[in-house]
Protein backbone atom coordinates (compact mmCIF):
# COMPACT_ATOMS: atom_id res chain seq x y z
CA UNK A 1 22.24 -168.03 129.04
CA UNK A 2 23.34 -170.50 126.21
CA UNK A 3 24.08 -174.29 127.26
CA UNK A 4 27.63 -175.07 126.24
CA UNK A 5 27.24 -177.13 123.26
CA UNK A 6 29.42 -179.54 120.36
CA UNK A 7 28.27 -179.96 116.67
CA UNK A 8 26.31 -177.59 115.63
CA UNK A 9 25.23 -175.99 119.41
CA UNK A 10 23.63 -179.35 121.08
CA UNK A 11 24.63 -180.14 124.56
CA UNK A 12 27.72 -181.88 125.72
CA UNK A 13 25.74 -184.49 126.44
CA UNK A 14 25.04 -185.02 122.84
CA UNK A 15 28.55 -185.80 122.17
CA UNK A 16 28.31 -189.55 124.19
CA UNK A 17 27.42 -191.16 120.93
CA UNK A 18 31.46 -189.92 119.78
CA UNK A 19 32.42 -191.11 122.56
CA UNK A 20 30.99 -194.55 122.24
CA UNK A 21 32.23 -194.54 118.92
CA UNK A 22 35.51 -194.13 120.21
CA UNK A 23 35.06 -196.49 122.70
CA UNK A 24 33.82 -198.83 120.07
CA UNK A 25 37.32 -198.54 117.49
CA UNK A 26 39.60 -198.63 120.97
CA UNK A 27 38.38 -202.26 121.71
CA UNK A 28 37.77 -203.27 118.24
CA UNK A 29 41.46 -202.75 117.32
CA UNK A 30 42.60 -204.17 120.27
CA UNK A 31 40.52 -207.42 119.59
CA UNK A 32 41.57 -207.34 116.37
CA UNK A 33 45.12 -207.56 117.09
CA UNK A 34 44.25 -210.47 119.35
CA UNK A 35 41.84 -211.81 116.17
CA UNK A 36 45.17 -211.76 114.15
CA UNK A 37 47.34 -213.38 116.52
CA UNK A 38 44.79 -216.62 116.54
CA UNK A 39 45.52 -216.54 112.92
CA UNK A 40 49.19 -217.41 113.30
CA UNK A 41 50.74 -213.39 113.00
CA UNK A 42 53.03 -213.51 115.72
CA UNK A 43 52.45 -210.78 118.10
CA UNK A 44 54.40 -210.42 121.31
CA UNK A 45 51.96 -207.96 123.25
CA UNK A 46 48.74 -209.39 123.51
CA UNK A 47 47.89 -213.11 125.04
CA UNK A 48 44.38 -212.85 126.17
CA UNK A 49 41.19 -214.47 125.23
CA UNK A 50 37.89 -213.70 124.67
CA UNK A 51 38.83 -211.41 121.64
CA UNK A 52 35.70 -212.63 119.89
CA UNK A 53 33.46 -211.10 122.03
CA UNK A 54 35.52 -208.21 122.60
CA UNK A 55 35.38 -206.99 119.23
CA UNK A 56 31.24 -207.73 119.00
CA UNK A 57 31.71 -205.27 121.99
CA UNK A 58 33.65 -202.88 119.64
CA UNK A 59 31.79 -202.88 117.16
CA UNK A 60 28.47 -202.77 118.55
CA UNK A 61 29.73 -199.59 120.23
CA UNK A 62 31.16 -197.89 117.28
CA UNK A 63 27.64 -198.78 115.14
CA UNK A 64 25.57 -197.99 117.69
CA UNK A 65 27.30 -194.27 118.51
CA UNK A 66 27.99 -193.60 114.59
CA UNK A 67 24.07 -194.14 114.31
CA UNK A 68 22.79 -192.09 116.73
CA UNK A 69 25.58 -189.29 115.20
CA UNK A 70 24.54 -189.30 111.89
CA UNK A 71 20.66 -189.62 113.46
CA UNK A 72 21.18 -185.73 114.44
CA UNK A 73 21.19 -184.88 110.76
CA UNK A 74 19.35 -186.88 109.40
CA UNK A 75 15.97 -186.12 111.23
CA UNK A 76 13.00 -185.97 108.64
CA UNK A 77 11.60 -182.97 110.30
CA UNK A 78 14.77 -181.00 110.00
CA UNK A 79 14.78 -181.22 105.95
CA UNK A 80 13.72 -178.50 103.63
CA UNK A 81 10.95 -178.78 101.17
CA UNK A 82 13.22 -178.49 98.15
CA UNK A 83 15.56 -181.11 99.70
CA UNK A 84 12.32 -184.02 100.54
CA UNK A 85 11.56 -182.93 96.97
CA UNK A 86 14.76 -183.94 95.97
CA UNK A 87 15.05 -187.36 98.21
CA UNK A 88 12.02 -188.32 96.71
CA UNK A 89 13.29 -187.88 92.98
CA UNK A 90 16.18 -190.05 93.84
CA UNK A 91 14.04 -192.69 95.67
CA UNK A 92 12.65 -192.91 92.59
CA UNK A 93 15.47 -193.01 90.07
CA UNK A 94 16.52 -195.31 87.24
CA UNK A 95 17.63 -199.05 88.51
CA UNK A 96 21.47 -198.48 88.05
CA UNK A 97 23.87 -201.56 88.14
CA UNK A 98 27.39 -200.24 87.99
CA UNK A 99 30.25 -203.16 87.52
CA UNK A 100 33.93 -203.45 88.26
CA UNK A 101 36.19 -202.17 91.05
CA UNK A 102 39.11 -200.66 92.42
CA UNK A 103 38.92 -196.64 92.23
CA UNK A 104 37.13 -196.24 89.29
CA UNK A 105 33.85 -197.13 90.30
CA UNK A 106 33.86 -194.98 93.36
CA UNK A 107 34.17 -192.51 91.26
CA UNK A 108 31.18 -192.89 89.33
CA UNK A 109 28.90 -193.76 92.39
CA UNK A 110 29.75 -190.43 94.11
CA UNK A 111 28.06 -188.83 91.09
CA UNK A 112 25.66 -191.15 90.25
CA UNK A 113 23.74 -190.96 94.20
CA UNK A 114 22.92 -187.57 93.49
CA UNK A 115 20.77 -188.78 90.53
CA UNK A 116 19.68 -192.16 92.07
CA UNK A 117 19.30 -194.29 95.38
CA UNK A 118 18.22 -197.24 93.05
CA UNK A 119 21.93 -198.02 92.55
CA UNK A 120 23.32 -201.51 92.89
CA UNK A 121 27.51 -201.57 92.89
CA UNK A 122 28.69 -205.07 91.34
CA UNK A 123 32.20 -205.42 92.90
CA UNK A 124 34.93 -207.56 91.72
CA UNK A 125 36.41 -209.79 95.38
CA UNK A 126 40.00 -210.47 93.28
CA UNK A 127 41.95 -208.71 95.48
CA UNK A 128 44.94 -210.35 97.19
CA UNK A 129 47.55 -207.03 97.40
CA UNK A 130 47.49 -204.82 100.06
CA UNK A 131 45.40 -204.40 103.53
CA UNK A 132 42.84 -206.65 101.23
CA UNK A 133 45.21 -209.32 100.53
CA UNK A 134 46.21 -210.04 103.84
CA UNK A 135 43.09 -210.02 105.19
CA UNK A 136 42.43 -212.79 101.90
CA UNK A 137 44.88 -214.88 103.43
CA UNK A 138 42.54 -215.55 106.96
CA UNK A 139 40.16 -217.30 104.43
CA UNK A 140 37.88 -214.12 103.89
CA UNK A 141 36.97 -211.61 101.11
CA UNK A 142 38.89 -209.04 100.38
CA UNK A 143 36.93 -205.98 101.36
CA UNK A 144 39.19 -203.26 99.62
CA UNK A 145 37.07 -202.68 96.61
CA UNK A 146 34.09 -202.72 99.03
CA UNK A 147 34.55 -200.86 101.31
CA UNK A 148 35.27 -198.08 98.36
CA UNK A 149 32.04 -198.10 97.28
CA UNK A 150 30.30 -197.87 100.32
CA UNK A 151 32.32 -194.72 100.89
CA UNK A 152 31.09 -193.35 98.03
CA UNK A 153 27.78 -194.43 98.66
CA UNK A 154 27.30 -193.40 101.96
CA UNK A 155 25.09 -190.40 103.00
CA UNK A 156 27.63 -188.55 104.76
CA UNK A 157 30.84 -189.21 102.38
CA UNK A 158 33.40 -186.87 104.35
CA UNK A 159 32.99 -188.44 107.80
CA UNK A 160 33.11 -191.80 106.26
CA UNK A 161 36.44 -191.00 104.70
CA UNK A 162 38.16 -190.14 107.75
CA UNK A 163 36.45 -193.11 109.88
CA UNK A 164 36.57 -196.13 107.02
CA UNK A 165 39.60 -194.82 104.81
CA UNK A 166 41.81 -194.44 108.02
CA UNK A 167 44.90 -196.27 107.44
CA UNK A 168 47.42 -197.69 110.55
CA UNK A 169 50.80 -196.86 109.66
CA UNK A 170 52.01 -198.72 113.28
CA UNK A 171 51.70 -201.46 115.23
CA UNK A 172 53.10 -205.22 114.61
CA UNK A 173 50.12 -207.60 112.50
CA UNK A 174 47.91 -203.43 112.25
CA UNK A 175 50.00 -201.33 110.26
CA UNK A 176 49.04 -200.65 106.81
CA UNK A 177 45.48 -202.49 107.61
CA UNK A 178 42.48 -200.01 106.61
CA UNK A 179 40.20 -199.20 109.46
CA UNK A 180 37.06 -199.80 107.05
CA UNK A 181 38.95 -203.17 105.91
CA UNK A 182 39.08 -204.65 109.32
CA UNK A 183 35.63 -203.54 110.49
CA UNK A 184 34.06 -205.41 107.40
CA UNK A 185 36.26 -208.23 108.20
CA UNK A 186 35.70 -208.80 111.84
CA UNK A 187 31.92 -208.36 111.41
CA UNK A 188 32.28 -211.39 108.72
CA UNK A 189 34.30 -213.65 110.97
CA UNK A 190 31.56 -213.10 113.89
CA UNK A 191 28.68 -213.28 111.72
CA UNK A 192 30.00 -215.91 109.31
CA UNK A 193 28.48 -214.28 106.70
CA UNK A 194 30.52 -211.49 103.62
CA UNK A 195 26.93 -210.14 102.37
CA UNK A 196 25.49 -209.41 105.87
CA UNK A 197 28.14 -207.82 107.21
CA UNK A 198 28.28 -205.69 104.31
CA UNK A 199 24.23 -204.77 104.60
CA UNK A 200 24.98 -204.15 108.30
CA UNK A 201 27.58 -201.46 107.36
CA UNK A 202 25.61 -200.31 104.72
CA UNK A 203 22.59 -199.55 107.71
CA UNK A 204 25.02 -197.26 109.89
CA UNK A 205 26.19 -195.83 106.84
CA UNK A 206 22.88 -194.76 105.48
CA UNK A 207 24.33 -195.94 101.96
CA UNK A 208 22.47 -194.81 99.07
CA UNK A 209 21.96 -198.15 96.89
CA UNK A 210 23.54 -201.30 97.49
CA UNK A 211 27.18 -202.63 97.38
CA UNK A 212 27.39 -206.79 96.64
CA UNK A 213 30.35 -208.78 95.98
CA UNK A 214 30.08 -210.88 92.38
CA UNK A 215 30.78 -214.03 94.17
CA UNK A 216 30.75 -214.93 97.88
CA UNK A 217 33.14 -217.55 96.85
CA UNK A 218 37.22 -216.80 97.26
CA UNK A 219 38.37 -217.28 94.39
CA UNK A 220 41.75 -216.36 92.11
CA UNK A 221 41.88 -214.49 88.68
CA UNK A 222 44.37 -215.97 86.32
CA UNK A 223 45.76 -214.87 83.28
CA UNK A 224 47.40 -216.40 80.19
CA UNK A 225 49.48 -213.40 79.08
CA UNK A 226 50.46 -213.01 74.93
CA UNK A 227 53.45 -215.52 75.38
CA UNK A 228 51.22 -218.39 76.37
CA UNK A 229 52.46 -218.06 80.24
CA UNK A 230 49.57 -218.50 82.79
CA UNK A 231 50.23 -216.14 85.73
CA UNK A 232 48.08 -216.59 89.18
CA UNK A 233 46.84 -213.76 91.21
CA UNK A 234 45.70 -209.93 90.80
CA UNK A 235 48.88 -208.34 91.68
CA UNK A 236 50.57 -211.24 89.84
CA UNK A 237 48.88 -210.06 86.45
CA UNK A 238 49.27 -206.67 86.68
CA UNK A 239 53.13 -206.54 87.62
CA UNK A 240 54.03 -208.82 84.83
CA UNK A 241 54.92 -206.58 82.58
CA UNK A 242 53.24 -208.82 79.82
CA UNK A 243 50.55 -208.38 77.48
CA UNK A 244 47.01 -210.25 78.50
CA UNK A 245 45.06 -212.67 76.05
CA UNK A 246 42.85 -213.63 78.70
CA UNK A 247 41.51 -214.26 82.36
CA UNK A 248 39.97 -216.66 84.23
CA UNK A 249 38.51 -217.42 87.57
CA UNK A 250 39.60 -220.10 89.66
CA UNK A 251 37.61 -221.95 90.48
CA UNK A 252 35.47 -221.03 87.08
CA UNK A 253 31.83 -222.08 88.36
CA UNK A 254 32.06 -219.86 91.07
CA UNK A 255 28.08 -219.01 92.70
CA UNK A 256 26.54 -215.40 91.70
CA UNK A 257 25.55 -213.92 94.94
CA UNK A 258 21.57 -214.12 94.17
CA UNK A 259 21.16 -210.09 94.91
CA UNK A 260 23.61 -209.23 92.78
CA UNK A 261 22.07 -211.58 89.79
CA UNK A 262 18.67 -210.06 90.63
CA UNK A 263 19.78 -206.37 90.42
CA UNK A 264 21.58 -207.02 86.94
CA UNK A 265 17.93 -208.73 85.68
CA UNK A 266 15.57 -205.61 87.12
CA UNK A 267 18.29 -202.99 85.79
CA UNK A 268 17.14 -200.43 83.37
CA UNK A 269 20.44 -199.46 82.89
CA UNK A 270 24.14 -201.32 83.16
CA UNK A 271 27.39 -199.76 83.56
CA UNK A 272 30.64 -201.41 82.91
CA UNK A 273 33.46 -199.23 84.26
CA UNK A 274 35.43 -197.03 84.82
CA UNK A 275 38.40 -199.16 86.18
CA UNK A 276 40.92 -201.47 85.24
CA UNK A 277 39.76 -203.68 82.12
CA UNK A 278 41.14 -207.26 83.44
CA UNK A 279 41.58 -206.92 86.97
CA UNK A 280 38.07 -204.64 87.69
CA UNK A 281 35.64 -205.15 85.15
CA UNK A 282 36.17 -208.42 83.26
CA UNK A 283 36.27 -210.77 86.57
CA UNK A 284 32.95 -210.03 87.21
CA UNK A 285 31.40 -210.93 84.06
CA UNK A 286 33.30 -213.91 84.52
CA UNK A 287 31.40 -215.01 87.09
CA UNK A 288 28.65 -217.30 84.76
CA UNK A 289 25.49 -216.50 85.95
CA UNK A 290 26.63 -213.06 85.33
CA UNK A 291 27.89 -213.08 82.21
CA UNK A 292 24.73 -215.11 81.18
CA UNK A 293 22.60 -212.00 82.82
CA UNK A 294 24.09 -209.27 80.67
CA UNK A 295 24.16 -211.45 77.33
CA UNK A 296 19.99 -211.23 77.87
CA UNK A 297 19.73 -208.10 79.64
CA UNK A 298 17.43 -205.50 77.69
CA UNK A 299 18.97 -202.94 79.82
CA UNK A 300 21.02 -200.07 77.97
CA UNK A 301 24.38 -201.22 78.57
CA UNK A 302 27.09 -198.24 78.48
CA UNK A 303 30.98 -198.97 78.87
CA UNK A 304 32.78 -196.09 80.41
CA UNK A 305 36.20 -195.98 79.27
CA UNK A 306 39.18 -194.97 80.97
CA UNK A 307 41.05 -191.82 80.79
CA UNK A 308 44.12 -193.60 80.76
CA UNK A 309 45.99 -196.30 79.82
CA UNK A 310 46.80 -199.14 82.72
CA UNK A 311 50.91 -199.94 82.80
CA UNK A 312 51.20 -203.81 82.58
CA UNK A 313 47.54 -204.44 82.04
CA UNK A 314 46.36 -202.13 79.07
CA UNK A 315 49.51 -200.54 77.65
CA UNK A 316 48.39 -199.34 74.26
CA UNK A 317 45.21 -200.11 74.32
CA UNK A 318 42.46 -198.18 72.09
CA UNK A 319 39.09 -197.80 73.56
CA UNK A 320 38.18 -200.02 70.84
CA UNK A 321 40.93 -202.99 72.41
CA UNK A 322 39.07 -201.82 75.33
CA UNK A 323 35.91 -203.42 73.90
CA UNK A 324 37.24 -206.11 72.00
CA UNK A 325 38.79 -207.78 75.35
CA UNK A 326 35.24 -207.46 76.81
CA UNK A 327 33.88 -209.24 73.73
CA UNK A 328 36.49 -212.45 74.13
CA UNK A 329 35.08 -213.01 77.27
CA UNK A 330 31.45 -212.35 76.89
CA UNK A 331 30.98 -212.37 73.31
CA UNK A 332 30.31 -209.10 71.13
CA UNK A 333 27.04 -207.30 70.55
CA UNK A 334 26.06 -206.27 74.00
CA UNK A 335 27.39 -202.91 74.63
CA UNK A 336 24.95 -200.03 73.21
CA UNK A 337 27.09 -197.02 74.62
CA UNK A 338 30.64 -195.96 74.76
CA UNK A 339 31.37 -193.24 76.76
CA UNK A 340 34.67 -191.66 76.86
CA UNK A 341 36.45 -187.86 78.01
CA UNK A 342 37.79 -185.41 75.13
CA UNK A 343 38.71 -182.65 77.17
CA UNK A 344 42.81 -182.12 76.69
CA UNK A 345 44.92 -183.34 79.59
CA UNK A 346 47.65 -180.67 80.90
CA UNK A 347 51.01 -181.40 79.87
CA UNK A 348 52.24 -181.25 84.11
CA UNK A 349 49.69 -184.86 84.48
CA UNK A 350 50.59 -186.17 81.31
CA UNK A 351 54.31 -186.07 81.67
CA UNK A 352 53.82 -187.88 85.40
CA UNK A 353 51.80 -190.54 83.56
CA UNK A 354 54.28 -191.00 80.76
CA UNK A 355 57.11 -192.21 83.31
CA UNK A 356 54.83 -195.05 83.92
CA UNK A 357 53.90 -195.65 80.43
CA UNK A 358 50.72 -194.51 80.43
CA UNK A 359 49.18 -192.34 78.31
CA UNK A 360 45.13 -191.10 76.74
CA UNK A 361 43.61 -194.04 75.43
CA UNK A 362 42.66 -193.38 72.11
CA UNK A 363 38.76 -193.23 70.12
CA UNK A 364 38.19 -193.35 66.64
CA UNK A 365 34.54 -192.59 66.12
CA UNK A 366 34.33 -194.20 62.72
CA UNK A 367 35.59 -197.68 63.93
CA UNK A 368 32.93 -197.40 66.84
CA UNK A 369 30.23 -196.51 64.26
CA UNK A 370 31.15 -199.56 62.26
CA UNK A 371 30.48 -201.39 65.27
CA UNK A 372 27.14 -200.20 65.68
CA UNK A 373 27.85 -198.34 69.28
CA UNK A 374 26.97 -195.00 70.40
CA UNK A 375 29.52 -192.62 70.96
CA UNK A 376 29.22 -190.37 74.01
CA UNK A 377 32.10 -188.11 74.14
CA UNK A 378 32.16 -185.42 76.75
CA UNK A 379 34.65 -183.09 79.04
CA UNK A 380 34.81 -185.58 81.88
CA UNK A 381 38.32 -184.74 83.27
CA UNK A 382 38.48 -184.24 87.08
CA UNK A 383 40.46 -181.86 88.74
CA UNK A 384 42.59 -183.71 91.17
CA UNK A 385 46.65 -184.46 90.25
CA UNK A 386 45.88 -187.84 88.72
CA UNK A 387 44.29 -188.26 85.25
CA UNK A 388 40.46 -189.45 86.89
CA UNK A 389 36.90 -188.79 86.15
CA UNK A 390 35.13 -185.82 87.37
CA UNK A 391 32.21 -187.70 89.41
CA UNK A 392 29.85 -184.86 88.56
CA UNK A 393 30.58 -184.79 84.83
CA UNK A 394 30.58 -188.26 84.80
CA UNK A 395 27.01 -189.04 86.57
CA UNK A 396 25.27 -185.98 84.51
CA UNK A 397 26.74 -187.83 81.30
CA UNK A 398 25.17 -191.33 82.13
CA UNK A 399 22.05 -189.40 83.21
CA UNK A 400 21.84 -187.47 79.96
CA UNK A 401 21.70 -191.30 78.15
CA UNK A 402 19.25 -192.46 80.36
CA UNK A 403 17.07 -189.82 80.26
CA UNK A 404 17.59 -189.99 76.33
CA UNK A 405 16.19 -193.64 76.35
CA UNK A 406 13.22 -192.67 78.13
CA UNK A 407 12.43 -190.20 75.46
CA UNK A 408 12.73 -187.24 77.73
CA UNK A 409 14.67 -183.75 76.92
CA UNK A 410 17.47 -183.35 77.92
């Protein structure tokens, strides 16, 4: 007679690493909410201390039972020969660095692992809306854009949606935090350190590359807009309903974090984009060391544009504008690839997007010619009800280029 079992027919018993991992989130939330009320949010509920070592309690349990989870599936010997075949293929892929932020460059790194574990995410820490900007105001990183990519990233991408994407709608100083957000966070305040904490996550995770802040600094994008106002702060810029000359970090000598600078100068290939042109992409070049990195890089360097125009950040813009913005801030010359969707956009999506004042940004192939780019233009539209990349479409595109510069069919 059969044992009783949970996933996939294994014993009850095999089910304690859930429940440490419940466990784990019960006393991590409810040290966080302690965490939050050292930090001046006023909370009536909870006056107890020790909340430090509570949540390295928490989250030790929740690592330590999400590991040994994922560990049932992840078991060399259980693997097929045509699936080691294809692990080792992407063990040894291209040397990807992918740069920007927000949703855009999830996007592309869900499509992108299946071709590559060499993959290094470059992620804008601008941030200061949101679950990330209040967790910017304790004096640490905003881990929004982060913790994105590490979804996208990570080996088992389902699971890690429900776990890290979970969002508290309850709960005075919690609701409207992100799970993911204030696991990132918490393991930064205990271990004083934004990059570790993000390598430990990336462990339990099993994350397929490597996701690294541009700066471990906290620093502010500015922006003087077209009528020579200077407006502070991410959400600042893009709810101004102005038009953008420029941006800026503050402070503007901010420190590359060193893996992040090394990754750019051993990439074979460099992606800037998808995502929001000021806000995503150009904040990370404006980091200096980085900037300097891709004006010597001999890597193929391929711009992905956007599918859409941005309200209040790109309204009008071509997918040359696109390119010229990156050139005011970096200087021309360095982009060899331009990749951008022509497949037709149902009139249903494009009459939600033109309520916002959005609509297709625009190509002229002559005008890129002139510029001496390449011109990549595929059917990259996704299905879902917004106007984004399909991450398939999109990663077999990029992969088509790279194989391309190696001199291989393709």
């Amino acid at each position: 007679m059969s044992k009783p079992g949970g996933r996939f027919g294994a014993p009850l018993q095999a089910d304690k690493p859930l429940m440490a991992m419940a466990l784990g989130i019960t006393l991590f939330v409810a040290s966080l909410i302690a965490l939050l009320d050292s930090f001046g949010v006023e909370l009536s509920f909870v006056s107890f201390k020790g909340e430090m070592i509570l949540a390295f309690v928490g989250i030790g349990l929740f690592l330590w039972g999400f590991r040994r989870y994922m560990g049932r599936d992840m078991q060399s010997g259980d693997r097929e020969p045509a699936a080691a075949i294809k692990l080792e293929l992407k063990k040894r892929g291209p040397r990807i660095v992918v740069i920007g932020g927000g949703t855009g460059l999830s996007v592309l790194l869900k499509g992108l692992k299946e071709y590559s574990h060499n993959l290094t995410a470059v992620v804008t820490v601008t941030d200061d809306g949101g679950s990330s900007g209040r967790i910017r105001e304790m004096g640490l990183l905003p881990p929004g854009d982060i913790r994105r990519c590490l979804v996208a990233l990570a080996q088992t991408e389902t699971l890690m949606d429900q776990v890290f994407q979970h969002r508290f709608q309850e709960g005075d100083g919690i609701a409207g935090h992100n799970l993911g957000n204030l696991l990132i966070a918490a393991l930064t305040n205990i271990t004083g350190d934004f990059v570790g904490a993000i390598k430990e996550v990336s462990k339990v995770l099993a994350v397929q590359g490597q996701v690294l802040p541009a700066t471990a600094e906290l620093v502010t994008l500015g922006a003087t807009m077209d009528d020579d106002t200077v407006v502070m702060g991410e959400t600042s810029i893009t709810g101004a309903s102005k038009a953008v000359r420029e941006v800026f970090l503050v402070p503007p000598d901010c420190q590359v974090v060193p893996e992040a600078l090394q990754a750019i100068e051993e990439a074979e290939v460099i992606i800037l984009g998808p995502g929001s042109l000021y806000t995503s992409i150009i904040p990370n070049l404006l980091v200096p060391e980085i900037g300097n990195a891709i004006r010597s890089t001999r890597a193929v360097t391929i711009f992905v544009a956007n599918i859409m125009t941005q309200p209040g950040e790109t309204t009008g813009y071509s997918v040359s504008d696109h390119l010229d913005a990156v050139s005011q801030h970096i200087g021309a010359g360095y982009i060899d690839y331009v990749v951008v969707n022509d497949a037709p956009i149902d009139e249903e999506r494009l009459s939600r997007y033109r309520q916002e004042d959005s609509e297709p940004v625009r190509f002229n192939s002559a005008e890129l010619a002139a510029r001496g780019i390449k011109l990549v233009c595929e059917s990259l539209l996704g299905k879902e009800e917004v106007a984004w990349h399909d991450p398939e479409a999109l990663a077999r595109t990029i992969m088509r280029i790279v194989y391309r510069e190696r001199g291989l069919a393709v």
